[in-house]
N, C-alpha and C. Protein backbone atom coordinates (compact mmCIF):
# COMPACT_ATOMS: atom_id res chain seq x y z
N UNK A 1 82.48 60.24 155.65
CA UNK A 1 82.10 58.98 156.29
C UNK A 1 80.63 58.69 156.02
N UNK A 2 80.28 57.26 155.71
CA UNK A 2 79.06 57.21 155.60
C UNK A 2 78.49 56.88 156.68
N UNK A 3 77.20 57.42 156.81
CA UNK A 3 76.59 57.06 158.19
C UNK A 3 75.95 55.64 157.78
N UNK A 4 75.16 54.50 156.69
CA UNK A 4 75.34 53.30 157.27
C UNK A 4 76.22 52.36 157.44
N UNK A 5 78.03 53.00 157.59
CA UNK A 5 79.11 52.38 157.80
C UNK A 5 78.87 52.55 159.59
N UNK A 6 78.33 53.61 159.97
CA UNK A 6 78.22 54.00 161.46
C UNK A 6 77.10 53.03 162.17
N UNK A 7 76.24 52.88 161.16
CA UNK A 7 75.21 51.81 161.88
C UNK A 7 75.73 50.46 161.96
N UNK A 8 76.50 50.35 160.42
CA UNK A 8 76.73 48.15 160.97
C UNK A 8 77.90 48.33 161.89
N UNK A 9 78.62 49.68 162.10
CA UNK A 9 79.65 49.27 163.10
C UNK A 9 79.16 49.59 164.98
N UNK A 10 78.03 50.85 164.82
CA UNK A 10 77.47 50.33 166.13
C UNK A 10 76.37 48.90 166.62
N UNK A 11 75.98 48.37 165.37
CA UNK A 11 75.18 47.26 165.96
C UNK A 11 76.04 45.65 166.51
N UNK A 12 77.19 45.98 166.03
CA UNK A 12 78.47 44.84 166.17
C UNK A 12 78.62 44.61 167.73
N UNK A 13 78.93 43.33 168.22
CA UNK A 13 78.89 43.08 169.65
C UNK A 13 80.90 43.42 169.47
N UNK A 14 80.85 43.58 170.80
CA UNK A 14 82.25 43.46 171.22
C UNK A 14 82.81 42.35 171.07
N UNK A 15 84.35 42.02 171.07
CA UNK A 15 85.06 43.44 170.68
C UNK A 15 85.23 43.59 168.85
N UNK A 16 84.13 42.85 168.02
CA UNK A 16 83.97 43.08 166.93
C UNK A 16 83.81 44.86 166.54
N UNK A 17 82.86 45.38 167.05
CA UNK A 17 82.69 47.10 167.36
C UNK A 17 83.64 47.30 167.20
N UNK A 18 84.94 47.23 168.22
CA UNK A 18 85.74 48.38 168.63
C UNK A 18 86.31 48.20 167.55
N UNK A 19 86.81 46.95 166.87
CA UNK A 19 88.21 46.16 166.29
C UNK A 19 87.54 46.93 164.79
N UNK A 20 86.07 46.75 164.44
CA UNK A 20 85.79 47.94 163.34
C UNK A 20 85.82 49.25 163.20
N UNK A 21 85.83 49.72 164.38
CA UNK A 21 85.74 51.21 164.53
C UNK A 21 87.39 51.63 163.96
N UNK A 22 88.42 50.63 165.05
CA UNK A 22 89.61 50.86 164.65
C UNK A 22 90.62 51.08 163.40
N UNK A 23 89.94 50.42 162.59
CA UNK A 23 90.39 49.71 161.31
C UNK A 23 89.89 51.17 160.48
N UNK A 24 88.36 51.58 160.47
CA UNK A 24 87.78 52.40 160.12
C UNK A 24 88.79 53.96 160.19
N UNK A 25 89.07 53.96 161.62
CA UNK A 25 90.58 55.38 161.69
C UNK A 25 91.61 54.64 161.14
N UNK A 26 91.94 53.93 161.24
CA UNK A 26 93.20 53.85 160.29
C UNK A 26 93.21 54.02 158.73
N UNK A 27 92.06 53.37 158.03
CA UNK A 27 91.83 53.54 156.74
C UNK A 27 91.80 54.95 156.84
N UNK A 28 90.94 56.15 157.47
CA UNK A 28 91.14 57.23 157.48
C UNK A 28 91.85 57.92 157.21
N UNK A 29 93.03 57.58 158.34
CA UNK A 29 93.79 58.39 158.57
C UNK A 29 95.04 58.51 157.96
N UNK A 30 95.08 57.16 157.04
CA UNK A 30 95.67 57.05 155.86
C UNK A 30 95.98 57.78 154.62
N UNK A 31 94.37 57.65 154.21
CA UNK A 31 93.63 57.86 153.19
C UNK A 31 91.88 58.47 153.49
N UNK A 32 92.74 60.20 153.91
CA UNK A 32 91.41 61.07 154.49
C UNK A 32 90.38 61.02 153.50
N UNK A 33 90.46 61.22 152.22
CA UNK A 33 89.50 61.11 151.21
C UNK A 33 89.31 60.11 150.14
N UNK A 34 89.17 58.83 151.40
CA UNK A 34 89.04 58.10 150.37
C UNK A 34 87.20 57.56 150.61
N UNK A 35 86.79 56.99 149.54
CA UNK A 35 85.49 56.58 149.01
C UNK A 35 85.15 55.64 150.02
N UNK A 36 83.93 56.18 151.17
CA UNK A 36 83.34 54.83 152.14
C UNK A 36 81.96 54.51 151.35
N UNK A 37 81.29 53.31 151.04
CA UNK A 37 80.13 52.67 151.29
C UNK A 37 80.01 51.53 151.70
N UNK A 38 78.73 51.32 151.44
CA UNK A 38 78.08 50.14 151.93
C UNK A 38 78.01 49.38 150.78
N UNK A 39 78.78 48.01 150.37
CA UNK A 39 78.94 47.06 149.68
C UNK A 39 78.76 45.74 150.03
N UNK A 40 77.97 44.62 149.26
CA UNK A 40 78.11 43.57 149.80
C UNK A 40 77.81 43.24 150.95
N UNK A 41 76.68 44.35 151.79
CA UNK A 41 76.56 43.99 153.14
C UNK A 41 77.46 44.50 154.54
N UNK A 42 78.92 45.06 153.45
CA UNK A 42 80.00 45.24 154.38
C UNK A 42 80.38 46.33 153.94
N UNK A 43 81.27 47.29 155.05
CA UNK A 43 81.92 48.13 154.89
C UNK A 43 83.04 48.31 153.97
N UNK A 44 82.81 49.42 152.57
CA UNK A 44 84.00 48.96 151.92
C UNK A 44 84.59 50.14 151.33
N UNK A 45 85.84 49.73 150.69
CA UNK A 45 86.19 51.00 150.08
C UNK A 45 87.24 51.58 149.04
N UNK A 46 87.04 52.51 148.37
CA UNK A 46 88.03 52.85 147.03
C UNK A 46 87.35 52.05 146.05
N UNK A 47 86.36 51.52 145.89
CA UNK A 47 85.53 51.05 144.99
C UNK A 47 85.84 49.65 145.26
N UNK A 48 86.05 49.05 146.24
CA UNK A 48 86.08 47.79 146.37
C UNK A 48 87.50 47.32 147.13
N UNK A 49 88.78 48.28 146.67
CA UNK A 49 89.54 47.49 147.30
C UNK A 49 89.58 46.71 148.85
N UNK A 50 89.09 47.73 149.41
CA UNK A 50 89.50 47.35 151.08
C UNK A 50 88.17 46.77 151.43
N UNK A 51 87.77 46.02 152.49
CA UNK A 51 86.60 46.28 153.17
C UNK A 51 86.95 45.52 154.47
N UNK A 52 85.58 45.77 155.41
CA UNK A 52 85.86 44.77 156.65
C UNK A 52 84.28 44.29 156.64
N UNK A 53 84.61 43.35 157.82
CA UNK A 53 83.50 42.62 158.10
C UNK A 53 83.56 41.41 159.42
N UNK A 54 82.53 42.33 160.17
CA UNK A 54 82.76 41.66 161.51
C UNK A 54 82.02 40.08 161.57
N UNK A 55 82.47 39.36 162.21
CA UNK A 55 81.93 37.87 162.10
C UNK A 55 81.90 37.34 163.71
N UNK A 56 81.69 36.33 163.77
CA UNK A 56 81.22 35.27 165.08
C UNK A 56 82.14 35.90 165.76
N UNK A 57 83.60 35.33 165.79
CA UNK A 57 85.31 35.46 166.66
C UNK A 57 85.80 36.53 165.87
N UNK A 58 85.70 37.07 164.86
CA UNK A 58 86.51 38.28 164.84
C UNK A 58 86.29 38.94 163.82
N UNK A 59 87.44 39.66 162.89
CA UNK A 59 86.75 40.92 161.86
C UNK A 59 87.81 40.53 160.50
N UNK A 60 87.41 40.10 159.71
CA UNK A 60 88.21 40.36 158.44
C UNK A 60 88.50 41.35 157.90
N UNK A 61 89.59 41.75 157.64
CA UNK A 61 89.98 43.27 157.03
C UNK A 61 90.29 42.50 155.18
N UNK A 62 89.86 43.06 154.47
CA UNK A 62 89.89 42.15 152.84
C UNK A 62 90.14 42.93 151.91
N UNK A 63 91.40 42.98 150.85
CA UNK A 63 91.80 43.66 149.97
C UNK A 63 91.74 42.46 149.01
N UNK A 64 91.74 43.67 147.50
CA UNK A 64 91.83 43.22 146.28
C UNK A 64 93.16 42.72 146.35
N UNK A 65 93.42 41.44 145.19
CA UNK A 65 94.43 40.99 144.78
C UNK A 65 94.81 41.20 143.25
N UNK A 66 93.95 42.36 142.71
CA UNK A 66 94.32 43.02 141.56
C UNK A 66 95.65 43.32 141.46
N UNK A 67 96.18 42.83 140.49
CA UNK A 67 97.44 43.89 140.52
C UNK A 67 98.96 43.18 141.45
N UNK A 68 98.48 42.42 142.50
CA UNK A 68 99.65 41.93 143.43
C UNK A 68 100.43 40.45 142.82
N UNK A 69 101.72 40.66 143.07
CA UNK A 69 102.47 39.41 142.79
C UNK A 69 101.93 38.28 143.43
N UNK A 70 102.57 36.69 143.48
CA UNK A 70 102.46 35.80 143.76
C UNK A 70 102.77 36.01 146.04
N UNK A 71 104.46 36.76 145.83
CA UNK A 71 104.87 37.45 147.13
C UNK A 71 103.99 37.94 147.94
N UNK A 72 103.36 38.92 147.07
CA UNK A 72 102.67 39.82 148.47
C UNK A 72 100.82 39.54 148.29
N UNK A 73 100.59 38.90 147.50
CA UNK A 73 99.67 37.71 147.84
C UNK A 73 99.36 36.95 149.07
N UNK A 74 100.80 36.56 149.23
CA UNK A 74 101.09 35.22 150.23
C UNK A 74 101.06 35.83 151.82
N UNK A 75 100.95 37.54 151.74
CA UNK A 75 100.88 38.41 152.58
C UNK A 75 99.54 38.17 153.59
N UNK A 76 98.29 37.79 152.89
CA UNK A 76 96.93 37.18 153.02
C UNK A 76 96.49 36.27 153.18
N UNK A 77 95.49 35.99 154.24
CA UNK A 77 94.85 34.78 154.25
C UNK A 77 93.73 34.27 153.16
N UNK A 78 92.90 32.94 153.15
CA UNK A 78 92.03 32.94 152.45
C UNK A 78 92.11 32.54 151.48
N UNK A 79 91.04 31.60 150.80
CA UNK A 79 91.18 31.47 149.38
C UNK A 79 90.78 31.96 148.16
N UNK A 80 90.51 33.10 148.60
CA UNK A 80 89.96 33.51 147.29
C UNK A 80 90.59 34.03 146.00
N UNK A 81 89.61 33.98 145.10
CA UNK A 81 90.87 34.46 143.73
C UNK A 81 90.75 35.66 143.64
N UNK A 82 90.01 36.81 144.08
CA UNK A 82 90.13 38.06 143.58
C UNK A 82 89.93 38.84 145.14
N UNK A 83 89.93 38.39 146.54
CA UNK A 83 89.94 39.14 147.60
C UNK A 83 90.50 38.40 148.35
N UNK A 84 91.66 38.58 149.43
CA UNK A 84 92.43 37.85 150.47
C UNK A 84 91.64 39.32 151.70
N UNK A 85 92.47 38.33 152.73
CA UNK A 85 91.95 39.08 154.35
C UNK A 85 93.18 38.66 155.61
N UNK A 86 93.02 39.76 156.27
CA UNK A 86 93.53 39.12 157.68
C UNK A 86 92.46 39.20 158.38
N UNK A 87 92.87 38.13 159.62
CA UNK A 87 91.89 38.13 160.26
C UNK A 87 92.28 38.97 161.64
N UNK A 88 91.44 39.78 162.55
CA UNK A 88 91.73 40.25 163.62
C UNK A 88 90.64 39.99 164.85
N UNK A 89 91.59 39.91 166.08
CA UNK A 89 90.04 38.98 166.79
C UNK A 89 89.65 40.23 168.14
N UNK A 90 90.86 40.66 168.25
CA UNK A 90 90.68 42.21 169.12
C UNK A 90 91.38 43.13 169.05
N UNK A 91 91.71 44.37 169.44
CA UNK A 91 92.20 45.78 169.59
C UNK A 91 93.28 45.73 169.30
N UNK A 92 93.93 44.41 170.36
CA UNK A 92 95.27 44.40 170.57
C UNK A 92 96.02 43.66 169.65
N UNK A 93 95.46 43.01 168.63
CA UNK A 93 95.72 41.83 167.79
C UNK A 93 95.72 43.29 166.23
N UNK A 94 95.46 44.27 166.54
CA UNK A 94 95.75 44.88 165.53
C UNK A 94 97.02 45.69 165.47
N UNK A 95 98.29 44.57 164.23
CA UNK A 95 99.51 45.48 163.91
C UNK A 95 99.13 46.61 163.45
N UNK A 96 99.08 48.01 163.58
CA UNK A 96 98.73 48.91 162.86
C UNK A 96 99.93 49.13 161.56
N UNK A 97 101.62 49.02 162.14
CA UNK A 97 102.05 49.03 160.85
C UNK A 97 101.96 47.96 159.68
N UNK A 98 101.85 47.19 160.43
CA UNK A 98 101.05 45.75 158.80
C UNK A 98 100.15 46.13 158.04
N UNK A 99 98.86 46.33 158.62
CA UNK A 99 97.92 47.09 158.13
C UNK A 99 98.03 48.43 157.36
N UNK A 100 98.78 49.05 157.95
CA UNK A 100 98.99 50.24 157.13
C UNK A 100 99.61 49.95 155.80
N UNK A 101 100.73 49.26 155.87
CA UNK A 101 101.82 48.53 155.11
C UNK A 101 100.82 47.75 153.61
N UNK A 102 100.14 47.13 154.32
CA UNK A 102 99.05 46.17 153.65
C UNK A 102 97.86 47.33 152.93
N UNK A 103 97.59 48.32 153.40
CA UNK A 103 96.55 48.93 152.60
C UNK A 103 97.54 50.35 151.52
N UNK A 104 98.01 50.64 151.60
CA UNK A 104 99.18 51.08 150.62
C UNK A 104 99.60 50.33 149.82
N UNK A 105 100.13 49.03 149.86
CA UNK A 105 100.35 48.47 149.15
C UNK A 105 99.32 47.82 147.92
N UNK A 106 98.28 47.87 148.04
CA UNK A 106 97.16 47.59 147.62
C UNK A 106 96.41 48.72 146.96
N UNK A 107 96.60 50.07 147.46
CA UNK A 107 96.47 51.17 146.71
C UNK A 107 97.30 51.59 145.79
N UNK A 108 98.55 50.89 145.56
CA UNK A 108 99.48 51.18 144.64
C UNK A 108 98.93 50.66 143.63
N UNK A 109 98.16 49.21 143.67
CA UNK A 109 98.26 48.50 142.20
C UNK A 109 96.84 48.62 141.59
């Protein structure tokens, strides 16, 4: 774990904090050895695929769209051409099996 992944996630107001902290064990606990830094300002990881990033109302969780069909594309919000996101606004608003579902799937391609 990197410790300035530990700093932008303790300086985060609630419930942005927790909703990063959370996301943070799940990527974990997933994927125990996988690659944390500091990218872009934001927490990221596997060389880019995943990252988060806490905002005003809530936290974007953002994977690469390397590699994914048109289908599981449509899985994501956002417009971007090379990173989609969900958005999560608290604790409880996090499916953990989506997420899980969603970051596997994204490590496949």
């Amino acid at each position: 774990m990197d410790k300035k992944v530990d700093e932008y996630i303790e300086k985060q107001k609630s419930p942005q904090k927790e909703v990063c902290g959370k996301l943070r064990e799940i990527i974990f606990n997933i994927f125990p050895d996988i690659k944390e830094e500091m990218k872009w300002g934001v927490p990221s990881y596997e060389d880019g695929k995943y990252y988060f990033v806490a905002l005003k109302t809530h936290v974007n969780l953002g994977f690469s769209l390397k590699g994914l069909s048109k289908e599981e594309i449509a899985l994501f919000e956002g417009g971007g051409k090379t990173m989609k996101h969900i958005k999560i606004s608290s604790l409880k608003d996090i499916d953990k099996n989506r997420v899980v579902e969603l970051l596997k799937l994204v490590k496949k391609k």
